[in-house]
PDB file of N, CA and C in Angstrom:
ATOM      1  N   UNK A   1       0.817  -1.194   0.000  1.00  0.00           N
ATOM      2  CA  UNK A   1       0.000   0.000   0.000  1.00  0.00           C
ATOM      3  C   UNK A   1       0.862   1.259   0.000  1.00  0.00           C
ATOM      4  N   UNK A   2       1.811   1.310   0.811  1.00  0.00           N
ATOM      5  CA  UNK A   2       2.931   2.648   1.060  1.00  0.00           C
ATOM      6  C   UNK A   2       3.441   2.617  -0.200  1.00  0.00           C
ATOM      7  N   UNK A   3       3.886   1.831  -1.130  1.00  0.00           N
ATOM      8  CA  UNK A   3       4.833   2.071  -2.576  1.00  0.00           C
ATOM      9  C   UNK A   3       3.500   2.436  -3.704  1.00  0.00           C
ATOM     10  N   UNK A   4       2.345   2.159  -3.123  1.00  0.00           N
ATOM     11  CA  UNK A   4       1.529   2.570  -4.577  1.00  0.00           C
ATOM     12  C   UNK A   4       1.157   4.079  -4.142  1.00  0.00           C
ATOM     13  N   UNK A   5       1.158   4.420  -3.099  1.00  0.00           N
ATOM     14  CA  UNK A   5       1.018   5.918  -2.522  1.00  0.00           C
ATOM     15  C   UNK A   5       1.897   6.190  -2.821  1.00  0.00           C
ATOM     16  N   UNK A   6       3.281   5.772  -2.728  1.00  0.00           N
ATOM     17  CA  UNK A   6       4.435   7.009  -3.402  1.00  0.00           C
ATOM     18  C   UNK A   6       4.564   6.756  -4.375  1.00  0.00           C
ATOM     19  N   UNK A   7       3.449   6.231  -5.341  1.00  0.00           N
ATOM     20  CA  UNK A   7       3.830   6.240  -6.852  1.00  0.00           C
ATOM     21  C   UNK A   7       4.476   5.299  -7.263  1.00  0.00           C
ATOM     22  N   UNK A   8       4.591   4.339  -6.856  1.00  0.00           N
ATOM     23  CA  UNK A   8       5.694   3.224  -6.895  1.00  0.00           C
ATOM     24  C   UNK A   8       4.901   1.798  -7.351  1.00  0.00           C
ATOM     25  N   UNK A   9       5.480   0.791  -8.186  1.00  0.00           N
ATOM     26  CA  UNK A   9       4.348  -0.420  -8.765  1.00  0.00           C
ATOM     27  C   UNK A   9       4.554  -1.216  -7.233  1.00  0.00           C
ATOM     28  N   UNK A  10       3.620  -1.406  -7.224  1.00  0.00           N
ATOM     29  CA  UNK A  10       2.986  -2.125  -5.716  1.00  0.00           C
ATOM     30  C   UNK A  10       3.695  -3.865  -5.446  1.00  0.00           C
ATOM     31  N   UNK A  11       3.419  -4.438  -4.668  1.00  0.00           N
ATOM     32  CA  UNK A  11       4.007  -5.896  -4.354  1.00  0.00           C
ATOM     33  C   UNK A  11       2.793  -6.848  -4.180  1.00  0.00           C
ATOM     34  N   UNK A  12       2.582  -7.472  -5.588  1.00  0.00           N
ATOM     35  CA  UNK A  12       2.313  -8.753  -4.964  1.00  0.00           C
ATOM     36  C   UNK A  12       2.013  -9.282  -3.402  1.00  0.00           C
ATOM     37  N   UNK A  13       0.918  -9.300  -3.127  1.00  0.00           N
ATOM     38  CA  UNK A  13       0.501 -10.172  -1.860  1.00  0.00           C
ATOM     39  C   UNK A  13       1.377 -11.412  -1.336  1.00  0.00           C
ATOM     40  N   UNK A  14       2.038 -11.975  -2.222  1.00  0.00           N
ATOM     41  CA  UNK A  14       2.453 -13.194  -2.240  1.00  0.00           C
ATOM     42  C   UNK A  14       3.959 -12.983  -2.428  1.00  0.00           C
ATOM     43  N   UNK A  15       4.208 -12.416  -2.465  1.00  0.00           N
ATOM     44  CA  UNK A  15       5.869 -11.907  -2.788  1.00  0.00           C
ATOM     45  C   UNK A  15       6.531 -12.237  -1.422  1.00  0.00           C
ATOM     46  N   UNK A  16       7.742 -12.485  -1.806  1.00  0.00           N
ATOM     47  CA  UNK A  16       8.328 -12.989  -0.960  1.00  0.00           C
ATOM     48  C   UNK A  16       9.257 -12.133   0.324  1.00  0.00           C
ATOM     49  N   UNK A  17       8.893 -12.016   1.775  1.00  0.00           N
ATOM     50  CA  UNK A  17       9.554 -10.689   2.438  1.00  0.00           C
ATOM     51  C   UNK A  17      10.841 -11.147   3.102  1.00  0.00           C
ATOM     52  N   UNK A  18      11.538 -10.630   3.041  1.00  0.00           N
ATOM     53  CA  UNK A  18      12.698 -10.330   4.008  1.00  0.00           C
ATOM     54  C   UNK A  18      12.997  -9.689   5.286  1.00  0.00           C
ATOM     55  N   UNK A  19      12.567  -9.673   6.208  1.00  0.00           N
ATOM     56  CA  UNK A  19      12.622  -8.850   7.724  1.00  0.00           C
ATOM     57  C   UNK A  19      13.206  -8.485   8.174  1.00  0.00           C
ATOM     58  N   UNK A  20      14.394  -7.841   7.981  1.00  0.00           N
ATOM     59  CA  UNK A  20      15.785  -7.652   8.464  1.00  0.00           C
ATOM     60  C   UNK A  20      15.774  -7.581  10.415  1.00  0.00           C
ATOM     61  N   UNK A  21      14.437  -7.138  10.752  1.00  0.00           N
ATOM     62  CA  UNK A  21      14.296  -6.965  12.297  1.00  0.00           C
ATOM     63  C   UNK A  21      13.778  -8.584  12.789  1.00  0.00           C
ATOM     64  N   UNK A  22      12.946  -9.282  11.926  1.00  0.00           N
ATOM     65  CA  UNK A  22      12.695 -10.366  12.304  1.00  0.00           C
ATOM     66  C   UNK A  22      13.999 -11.226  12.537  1.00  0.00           C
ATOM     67  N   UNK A  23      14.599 -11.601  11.467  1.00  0.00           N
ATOM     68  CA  UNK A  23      16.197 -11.734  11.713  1.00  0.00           C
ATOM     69  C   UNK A  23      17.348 -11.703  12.763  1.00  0.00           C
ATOM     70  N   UNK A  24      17.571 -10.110  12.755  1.00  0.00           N
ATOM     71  CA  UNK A  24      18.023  -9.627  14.284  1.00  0.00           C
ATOM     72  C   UNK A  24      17.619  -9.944  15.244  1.00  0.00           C
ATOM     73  N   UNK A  25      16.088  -9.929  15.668  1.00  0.00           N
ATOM     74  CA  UNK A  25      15.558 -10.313  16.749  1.00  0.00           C
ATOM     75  C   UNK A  25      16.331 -12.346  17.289  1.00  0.00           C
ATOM     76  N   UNK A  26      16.391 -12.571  15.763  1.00  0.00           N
ATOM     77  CA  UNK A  26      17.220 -14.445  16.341  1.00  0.00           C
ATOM     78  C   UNK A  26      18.297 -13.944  16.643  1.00  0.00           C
ATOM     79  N   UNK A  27      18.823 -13.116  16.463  1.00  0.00           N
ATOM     80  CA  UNK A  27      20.692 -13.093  16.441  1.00  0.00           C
ATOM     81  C   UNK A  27      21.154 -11.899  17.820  1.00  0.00           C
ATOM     82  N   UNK A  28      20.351 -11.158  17.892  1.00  0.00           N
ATOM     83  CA  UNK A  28      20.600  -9.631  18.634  1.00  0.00           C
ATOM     84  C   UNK A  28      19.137  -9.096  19.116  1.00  0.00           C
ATOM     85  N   UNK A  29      18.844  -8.567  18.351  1.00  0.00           N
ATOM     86  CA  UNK A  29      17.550  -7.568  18.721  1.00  0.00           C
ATOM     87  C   UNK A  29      17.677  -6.180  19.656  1.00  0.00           C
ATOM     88  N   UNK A  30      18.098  -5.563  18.367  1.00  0.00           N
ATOM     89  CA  UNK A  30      18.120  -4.377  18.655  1.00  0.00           C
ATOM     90  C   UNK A  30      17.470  -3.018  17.805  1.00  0.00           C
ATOM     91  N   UNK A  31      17.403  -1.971  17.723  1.00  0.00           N
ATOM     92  CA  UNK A  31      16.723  -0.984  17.034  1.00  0.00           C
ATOM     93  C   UNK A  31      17.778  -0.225  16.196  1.00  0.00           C
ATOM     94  N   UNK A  32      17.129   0.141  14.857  1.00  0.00           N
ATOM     95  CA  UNK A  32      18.072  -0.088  14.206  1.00  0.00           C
ATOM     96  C   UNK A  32      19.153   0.976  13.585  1.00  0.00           C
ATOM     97  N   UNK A  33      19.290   2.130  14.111  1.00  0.00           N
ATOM     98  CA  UNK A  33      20.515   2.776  14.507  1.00  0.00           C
ATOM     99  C   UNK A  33      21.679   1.602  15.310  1.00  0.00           C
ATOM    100  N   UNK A  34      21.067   1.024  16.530  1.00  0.00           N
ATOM    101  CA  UNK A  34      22.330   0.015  17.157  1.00  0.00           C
ATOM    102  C   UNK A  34      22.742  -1.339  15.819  1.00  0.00           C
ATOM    103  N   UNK A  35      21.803  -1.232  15.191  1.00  0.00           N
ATOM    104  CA  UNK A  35      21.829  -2.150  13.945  1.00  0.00           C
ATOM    105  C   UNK A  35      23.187  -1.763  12.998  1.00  0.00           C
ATOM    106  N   UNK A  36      22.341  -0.576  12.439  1.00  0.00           N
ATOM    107  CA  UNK A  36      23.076   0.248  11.532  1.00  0.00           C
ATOM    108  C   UNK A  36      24.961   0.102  12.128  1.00  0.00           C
ATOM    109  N   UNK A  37      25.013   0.587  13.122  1.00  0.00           N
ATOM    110  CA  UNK A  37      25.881   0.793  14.059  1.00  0.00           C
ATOM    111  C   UNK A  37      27.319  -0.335  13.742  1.00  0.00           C
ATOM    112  N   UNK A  38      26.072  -1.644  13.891  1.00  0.00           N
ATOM    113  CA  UNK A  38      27.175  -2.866  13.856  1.00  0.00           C
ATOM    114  C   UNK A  38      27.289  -3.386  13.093  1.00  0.00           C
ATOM    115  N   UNK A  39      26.679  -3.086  12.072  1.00  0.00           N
ATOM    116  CA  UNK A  39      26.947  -3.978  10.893  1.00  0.00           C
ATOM    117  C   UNK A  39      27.499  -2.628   9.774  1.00  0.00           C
ATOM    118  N   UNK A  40      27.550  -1.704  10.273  1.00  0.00           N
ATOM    119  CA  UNK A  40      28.339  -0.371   9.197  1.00  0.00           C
ATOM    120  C   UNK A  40      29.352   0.021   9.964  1.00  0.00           C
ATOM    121  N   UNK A  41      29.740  -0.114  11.037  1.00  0.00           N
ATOM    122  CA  UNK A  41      30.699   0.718  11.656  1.00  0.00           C
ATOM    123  C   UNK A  41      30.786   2.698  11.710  1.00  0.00           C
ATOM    124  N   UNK A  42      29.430   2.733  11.471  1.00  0.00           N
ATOM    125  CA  UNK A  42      29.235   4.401  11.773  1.00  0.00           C
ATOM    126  C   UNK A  42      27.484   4.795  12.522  1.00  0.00           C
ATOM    127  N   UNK A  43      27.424   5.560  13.164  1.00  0.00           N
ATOM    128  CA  UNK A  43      26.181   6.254  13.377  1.00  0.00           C
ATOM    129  C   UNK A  43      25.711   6.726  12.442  1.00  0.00           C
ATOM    130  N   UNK A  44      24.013   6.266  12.014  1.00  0.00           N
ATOM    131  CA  UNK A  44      23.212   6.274  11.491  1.00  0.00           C
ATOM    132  C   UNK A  44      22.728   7.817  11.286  1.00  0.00           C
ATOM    133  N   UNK A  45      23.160   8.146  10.410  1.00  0.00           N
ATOM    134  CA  UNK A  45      22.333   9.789   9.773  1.00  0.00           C
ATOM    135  C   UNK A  45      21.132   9.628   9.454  1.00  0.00           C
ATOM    136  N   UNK A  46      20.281  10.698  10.095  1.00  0.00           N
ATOM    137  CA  UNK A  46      19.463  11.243   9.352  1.00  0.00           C
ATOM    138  C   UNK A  46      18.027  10.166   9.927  1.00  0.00           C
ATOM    139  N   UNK A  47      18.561   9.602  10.854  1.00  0.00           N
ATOM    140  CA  UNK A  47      17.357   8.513  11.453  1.00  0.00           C
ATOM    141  C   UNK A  47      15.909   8.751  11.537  1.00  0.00           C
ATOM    142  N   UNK A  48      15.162   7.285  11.377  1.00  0.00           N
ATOM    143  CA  UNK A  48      13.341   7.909  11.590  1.00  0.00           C
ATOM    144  C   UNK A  48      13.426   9.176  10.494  1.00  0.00           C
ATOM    145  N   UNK A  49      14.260   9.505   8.904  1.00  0.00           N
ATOM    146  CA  UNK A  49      13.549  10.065   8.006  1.00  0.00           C
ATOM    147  C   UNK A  49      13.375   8.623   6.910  1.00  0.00           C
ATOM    148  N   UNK A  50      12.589   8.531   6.470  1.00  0.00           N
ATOM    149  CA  UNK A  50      11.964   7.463   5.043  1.00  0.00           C
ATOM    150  C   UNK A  50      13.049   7.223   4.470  1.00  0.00           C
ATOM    151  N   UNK A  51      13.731   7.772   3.697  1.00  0.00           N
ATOM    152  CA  UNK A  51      14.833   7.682   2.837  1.00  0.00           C
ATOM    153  C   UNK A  51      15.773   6.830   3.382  1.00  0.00           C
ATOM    154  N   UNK A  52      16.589   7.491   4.837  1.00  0.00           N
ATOM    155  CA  UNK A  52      17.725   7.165   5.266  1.00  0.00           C
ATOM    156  C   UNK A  52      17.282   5.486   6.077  1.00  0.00           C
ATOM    157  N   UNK A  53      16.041   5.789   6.754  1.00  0.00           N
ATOM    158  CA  UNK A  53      15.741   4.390   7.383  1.00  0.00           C
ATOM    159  C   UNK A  53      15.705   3.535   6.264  1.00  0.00           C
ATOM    160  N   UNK A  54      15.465   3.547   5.067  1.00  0.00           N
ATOM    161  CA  UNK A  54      15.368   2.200   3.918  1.00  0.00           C
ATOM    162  C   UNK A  54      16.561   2.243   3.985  1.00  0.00           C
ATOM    163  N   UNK A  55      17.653   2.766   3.551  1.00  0.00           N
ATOM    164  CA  UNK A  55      19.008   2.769   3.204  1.00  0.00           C
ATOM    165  C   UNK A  55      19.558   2.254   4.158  1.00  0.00           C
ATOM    166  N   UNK A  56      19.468   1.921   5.396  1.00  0.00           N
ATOM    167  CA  UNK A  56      19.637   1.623   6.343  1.00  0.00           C
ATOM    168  C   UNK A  56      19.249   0.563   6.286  1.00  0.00           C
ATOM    169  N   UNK A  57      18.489  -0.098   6.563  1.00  0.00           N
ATOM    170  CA  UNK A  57      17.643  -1.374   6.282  1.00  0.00           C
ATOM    171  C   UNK A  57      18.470  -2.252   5.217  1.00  0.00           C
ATOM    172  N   UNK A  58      18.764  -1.652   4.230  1.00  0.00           N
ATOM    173  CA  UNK A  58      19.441  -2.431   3.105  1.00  0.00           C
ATOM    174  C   UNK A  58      20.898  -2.778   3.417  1.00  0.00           C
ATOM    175  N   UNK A  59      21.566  -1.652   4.384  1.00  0.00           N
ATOM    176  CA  UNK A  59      23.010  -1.734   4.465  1.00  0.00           C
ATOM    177  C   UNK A  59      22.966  -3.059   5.823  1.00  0.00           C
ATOM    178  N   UNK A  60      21.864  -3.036   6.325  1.00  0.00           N
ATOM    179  CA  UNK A  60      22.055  -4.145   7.552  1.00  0.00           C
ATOM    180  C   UNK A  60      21.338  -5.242   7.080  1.00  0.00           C
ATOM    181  N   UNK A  61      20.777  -5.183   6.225  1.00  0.00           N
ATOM    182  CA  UNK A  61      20.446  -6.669   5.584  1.00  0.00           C
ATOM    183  C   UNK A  61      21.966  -7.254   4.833  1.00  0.00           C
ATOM    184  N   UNK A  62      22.646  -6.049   4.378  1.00  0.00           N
ATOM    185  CA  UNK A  62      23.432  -6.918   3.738  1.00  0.00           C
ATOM    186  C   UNK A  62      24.558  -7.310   4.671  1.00  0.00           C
ATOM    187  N   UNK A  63      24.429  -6.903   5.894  1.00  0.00           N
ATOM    188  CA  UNK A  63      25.773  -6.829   6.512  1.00  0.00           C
ATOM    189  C   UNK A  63      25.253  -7.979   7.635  1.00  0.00           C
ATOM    190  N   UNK A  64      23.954  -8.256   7.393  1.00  0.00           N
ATOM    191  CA  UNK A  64      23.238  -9.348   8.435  1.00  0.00           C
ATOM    192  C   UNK A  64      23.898 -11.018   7.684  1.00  0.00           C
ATOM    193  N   UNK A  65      23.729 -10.547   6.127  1.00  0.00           N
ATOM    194  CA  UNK A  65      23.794 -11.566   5.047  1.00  0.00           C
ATOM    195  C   UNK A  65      25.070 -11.751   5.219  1.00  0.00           C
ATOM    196  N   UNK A  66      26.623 -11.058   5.520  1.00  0.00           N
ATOM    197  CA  UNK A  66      27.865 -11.648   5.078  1.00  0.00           C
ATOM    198  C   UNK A  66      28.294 -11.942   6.628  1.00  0.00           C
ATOM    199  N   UNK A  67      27.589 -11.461   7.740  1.00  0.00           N
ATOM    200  CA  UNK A  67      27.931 -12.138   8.905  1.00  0.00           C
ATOM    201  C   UNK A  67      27.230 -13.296   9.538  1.00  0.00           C
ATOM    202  N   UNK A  68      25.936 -13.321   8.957  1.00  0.00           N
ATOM    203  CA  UNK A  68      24.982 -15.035   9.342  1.00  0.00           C
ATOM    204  C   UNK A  68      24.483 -15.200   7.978  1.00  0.00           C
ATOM    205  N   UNK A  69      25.044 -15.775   7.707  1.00  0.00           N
ATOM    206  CA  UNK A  69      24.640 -16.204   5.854  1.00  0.00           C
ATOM    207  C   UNK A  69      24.381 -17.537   6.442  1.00  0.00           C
ATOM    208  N   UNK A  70      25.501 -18.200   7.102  1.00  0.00           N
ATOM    209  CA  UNK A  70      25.501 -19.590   7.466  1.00  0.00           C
ATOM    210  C   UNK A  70      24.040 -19.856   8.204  1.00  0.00           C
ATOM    211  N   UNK A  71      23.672 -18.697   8.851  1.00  0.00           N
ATOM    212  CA  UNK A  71      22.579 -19.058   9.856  1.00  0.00           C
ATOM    213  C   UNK A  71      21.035 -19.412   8.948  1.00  0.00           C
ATOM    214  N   UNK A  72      21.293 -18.386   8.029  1.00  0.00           N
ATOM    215  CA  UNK A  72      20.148 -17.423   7.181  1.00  0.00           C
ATOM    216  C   UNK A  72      19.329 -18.446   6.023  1.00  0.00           C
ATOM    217  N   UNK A  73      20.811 -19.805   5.702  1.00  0.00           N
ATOM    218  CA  UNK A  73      20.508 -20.591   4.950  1.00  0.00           C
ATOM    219  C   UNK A  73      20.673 -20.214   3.711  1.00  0.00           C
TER     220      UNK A  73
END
């Protein structure tokens, strides 16, 4: 619903999600500046704005992916 409001082609019901917090929550569970934090090695700019929290999200998914890949399957 949020990507067809910003104009954006929408997702499939059925599409497949990725949780990056669901994730963390097995491994850590933390919020995700402390996220950002450990898996980038810098404080999180610009936090809680849209933009920077996705970008964020992506840099700790990937940094979730090359430190529990093994876990992640």
């Amino acid at each position: 619903y949020e990507l067809v409001r910003a104009g954006q082609r929408g997702v499939n019901p059925n599409h497949p999600v990725i949780d990056t917090h669901a994730i963390e929550n097995m491994v850590n569970g933390h919020n995700l500046n402390a996220l950002y934090e450990r898996y980038c090695g810098a404080p999180l700019e610009g936090i809680h704005r849209a933009e920077a929290d996705a970008m964020a999200t992506v840099a700790v998914l990937r940094g979730q992916t090359r430190v529990h890949g093994a876990v992640l399957g």
